[in-house]
C-alpha atoms as a PDB file:
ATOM      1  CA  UNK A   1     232.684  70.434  31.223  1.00  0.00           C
ATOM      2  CA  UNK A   2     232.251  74.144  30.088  1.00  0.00           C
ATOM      3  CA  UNK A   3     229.761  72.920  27.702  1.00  0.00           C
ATOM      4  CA  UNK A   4     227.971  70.321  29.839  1.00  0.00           C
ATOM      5  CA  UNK A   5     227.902  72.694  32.795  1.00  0.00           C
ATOM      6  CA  UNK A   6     228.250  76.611  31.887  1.00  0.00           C
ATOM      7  CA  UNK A   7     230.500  78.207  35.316  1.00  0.00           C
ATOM      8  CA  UNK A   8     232.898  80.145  35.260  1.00  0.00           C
ATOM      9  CA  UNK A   9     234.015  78.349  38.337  1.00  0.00           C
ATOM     10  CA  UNK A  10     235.848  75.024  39.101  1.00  0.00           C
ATOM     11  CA  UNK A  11     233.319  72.068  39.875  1.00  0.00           C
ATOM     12  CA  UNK A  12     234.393  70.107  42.900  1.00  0.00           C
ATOM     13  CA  UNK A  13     236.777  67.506  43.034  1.00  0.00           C
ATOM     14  CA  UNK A  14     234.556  64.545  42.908  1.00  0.00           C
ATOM     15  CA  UNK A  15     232.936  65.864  39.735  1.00  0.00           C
ATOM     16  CA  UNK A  16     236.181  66.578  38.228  1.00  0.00           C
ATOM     17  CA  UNK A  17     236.979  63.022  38.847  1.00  0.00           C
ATOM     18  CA  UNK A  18     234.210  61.803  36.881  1.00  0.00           C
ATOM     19  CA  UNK A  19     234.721  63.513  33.621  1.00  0.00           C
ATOM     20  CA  UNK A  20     236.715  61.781  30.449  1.00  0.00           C
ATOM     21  CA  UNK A  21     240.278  63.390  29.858  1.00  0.00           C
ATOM     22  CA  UNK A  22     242.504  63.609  27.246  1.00  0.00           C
ATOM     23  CA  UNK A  23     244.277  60.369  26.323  1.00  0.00           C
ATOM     24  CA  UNK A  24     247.957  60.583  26.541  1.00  0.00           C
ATOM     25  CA  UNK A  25     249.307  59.643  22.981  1.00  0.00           C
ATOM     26  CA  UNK A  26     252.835  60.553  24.110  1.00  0.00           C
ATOM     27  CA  UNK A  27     252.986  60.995  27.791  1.00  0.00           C
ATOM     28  CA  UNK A  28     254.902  64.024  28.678  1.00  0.00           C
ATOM     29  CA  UNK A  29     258.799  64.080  28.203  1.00  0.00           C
ATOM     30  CA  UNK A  30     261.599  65.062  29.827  1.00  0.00           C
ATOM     31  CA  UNK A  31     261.617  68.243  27.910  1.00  0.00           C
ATOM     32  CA  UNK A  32     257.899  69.113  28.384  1.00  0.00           C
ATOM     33  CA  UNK A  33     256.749  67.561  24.829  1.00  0.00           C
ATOM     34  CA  UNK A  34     253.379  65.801  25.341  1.00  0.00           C
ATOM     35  CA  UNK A  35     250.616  64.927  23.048  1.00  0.00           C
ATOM     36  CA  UNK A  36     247.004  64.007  23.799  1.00  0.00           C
ATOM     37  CA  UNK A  37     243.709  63.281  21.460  1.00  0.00           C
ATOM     38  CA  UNK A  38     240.754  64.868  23.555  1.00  0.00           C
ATOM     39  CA  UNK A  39     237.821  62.940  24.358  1.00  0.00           C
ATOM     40  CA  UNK A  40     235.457  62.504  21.635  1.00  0.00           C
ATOM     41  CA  UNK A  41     232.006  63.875  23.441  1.00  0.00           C
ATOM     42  CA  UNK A  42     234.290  67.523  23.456  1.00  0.00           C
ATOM     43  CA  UNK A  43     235.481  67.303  19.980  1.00  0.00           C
ATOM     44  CA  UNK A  44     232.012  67.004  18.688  1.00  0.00           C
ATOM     45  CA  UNK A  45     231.024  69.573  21.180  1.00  0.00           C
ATOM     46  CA  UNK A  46     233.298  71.988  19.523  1.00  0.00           C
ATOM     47  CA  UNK A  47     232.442  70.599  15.675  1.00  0.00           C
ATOM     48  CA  UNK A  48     228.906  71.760  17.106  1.00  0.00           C
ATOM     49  CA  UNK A  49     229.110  74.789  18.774  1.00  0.00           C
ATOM     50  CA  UNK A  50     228.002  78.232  16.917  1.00  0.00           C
ATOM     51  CA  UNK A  51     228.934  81.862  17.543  1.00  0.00           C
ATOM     52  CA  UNK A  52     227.198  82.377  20.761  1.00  0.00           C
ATOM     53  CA  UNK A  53     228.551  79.215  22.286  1.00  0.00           C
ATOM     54  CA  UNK A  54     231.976  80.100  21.836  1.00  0.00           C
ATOM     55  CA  UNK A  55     231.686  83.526  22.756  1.00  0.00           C
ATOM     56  CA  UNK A  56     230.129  82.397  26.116  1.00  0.00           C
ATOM     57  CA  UNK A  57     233.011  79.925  26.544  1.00  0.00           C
ATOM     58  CA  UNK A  58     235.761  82.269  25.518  1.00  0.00           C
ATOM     59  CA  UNK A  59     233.942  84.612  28.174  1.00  0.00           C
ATOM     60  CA  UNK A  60     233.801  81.697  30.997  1.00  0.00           C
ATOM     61  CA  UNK A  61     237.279  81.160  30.157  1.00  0.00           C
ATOM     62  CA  UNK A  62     238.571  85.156  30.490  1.00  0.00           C
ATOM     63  CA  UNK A  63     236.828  85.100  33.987  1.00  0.00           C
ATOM     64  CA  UNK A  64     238.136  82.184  35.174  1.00  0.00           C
ATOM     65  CA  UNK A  65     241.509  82.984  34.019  1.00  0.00           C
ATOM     66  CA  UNK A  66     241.237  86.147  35.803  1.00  0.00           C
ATOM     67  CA  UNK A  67     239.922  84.877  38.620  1.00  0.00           C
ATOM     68  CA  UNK A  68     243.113  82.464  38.968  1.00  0.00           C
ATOM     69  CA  UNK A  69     245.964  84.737  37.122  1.00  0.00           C
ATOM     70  CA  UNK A  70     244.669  88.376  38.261  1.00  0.00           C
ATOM     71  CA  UNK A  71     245.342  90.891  35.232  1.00  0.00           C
ATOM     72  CA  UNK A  72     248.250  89.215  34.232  1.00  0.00           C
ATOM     73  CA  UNK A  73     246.269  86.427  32.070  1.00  0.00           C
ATOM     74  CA  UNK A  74     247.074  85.610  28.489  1.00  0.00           C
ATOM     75  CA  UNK A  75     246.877  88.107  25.848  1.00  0.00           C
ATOM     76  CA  UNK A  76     245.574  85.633  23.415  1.00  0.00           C
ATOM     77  CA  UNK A  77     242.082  86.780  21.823  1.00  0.00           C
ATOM     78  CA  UNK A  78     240.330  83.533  23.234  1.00  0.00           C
ATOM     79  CA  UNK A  79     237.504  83.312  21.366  1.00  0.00           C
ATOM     80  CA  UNK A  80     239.541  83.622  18.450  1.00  0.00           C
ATOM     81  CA  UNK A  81     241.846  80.317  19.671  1.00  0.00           C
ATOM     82  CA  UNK A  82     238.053  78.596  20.076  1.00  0.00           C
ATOM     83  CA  UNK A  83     236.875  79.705  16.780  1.00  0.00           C
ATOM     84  CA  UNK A  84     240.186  77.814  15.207  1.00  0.00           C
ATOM     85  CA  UNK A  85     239.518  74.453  17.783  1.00  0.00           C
ATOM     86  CA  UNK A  86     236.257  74.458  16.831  1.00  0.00           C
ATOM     87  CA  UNK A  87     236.804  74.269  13.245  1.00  0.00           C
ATOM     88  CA  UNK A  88     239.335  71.685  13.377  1.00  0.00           C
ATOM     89  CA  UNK A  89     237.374  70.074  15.610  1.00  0.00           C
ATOM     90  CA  UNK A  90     234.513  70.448  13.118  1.00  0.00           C
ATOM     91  CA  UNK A  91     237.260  69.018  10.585  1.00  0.00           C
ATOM     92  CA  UNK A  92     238.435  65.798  12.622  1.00  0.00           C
ATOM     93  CA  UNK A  93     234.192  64.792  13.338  1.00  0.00           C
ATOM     94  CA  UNK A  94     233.541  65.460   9.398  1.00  0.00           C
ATOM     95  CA  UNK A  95     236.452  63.148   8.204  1.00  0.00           C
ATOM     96  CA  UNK A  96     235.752  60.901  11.191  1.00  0.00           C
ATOM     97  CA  UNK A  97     239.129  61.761  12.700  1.00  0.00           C
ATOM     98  CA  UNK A  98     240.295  63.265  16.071  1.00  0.00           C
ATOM     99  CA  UNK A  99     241.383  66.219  17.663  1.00  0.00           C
ATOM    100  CA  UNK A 100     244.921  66.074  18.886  1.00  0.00           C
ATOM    101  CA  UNK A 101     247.047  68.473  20.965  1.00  0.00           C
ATOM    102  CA  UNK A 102     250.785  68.645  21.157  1.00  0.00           C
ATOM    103  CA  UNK A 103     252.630  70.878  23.351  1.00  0.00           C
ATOM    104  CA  UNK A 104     255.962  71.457  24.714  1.00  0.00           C
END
């Protein structure tokens, strides 16, 4: 939805509704371990994104972030963790693959 509709703020709940999620490959465990594939419209978004797209992203992201977490929000250099999505993303559409995410 960042890419469809730049904010830096959350849509309503009705629009959220309406948007394709991740697919659950493994639905989250006990101990916290999930993994999804994300939707294929965002993966190419990604695989197509340049520079200035992720740098307006990665600064959508910081101010939403902040908005929610105060100054307390990650220290991860976000546009750098976009620059690495998209080019696995880039990776996945080129091979005609998909983007998955596990976390735990």
């Amino acid at each position: 939805m960042y890419f469809a509709q730049p904010s830096a703020d959350i849509p309503p709940l009705e629009q959220l509704l309406e948007w394709s999620w991740p697919e659950w490959v493994t639905p989250p465990l006990n101990d916290g371990v999930e993994v999804f594939a994300l939707p294929q419209r965002l993966t190419q978004a990604l695989a197509d994104a340049g520079s200035t797209e992720l740098e307006e992203l990665a600064a959508r992201w910081t101010t939403r972030l902040r908005s929610d977490d105060g100054d307390d929000m990650t220290d991860d250099d976000l546009l750098a963790v976009l620059q690495g999505i998209a080019r696995l993303a880039a990776s996945a559409v080129s091979t005609g693959g998909r983007l998955y995410s596990w976390s735990f």
